[in-house]
C-alpha atoms as a PDB file:
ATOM      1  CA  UNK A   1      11.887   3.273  -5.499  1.00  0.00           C
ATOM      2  CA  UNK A   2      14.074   2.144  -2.906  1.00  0.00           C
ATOM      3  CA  UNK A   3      12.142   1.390  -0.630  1.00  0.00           C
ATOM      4  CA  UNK A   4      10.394  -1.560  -2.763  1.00  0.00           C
ATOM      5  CA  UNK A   5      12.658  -3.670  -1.581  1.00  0.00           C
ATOM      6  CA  UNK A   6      11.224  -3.722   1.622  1.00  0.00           C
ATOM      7  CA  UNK A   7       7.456  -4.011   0.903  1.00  0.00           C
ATOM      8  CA  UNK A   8       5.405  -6.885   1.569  1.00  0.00           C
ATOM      9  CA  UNK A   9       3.778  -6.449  -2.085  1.00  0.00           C
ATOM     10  CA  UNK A  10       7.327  -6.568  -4.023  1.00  0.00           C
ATOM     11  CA  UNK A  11       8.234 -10.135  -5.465  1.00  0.00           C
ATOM     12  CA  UNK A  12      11.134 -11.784  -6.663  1.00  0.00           C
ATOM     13  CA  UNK A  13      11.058 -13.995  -9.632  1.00  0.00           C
ATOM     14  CA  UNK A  14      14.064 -16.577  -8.006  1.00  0.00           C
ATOM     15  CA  UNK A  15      14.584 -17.953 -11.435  1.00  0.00           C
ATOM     16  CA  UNK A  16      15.728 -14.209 -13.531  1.00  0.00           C
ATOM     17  CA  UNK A  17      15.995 -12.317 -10.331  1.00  0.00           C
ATOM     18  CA  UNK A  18      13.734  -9.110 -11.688  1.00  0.00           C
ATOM     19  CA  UNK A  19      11.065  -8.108  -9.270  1.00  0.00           C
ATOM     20  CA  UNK A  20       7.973  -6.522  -9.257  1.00  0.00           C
ATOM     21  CA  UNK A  21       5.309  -5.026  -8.003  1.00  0.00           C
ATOM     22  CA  UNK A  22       2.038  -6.927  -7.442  1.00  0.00           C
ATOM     23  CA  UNK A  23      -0.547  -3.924  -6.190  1.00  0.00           C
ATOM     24  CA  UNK A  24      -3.223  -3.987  -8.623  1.00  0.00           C
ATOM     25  CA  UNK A  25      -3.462  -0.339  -9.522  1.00  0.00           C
ATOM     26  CA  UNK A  26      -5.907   1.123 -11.639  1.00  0.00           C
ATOM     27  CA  UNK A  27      -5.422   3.370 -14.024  1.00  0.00           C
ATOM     28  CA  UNK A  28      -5.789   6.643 -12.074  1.00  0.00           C
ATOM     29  CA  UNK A  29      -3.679   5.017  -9.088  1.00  0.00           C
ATOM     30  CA  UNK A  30      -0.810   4.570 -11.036  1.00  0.00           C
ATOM     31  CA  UNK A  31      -0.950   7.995 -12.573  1.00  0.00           C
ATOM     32  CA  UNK A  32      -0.736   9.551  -9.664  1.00  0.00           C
ATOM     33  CA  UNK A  33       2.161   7.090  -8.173  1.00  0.00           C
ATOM     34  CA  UNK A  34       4.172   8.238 -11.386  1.00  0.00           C
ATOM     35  CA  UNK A  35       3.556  11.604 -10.999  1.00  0.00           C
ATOM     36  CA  UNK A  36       4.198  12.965  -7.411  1.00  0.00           C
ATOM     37  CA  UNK A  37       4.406  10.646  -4.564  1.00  0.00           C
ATOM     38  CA  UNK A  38       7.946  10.690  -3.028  1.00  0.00           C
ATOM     39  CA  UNK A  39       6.857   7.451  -1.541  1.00  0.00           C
ATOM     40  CA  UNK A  40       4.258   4.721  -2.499  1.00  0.00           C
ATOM     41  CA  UNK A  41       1.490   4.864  -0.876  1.00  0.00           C
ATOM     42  CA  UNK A  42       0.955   1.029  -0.764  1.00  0.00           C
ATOM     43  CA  UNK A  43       3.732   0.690   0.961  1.00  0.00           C
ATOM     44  CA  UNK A  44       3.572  -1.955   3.667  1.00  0.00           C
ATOM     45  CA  UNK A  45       6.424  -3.143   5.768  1.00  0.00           C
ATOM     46  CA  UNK A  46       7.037  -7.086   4.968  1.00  0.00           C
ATOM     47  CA  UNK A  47       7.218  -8.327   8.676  1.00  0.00           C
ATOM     48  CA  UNK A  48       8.557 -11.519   8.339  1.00  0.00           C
ATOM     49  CA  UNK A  49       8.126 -12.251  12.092  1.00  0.00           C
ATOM     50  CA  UNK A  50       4.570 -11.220  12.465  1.00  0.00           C
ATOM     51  CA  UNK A  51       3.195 -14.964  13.061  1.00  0.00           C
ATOM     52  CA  UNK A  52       5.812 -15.534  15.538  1.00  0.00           C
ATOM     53  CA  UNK A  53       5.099 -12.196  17.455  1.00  0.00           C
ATOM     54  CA  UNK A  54       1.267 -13.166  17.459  1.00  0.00           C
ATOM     55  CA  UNK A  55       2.132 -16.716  18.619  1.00  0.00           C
ATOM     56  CA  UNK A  56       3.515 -15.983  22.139  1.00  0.00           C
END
């Protein structure tokens, strides 16, 4: 999914460079992620700048 790349639950392993996922899903989750959803629907926009916002 492309839009992985953007979610606050998608890491980077800095040493290989392959990321992944790290919702816990159970097993009825992820059969229904794999079989319909044109988008996740754990998506959740990584807002790097959310602390800052909340500080001013």
């Amino acid at each position: 999914m492309a839009q992985c790349d953007y979610c606050a639950y998608y890491w980077i392993d800095e040493e290989d460079g392959e990321g992944e996922c790290m919702v816990n899903l159970d097993e009825d989750d992820l059969a229904r992620l794999m079989g319909g959803y044109d988008t996740c629907p754990c998506f959740v926009m990584d807002d790097e700048y959310k602390v800052v916002r909340s500080q001013m």
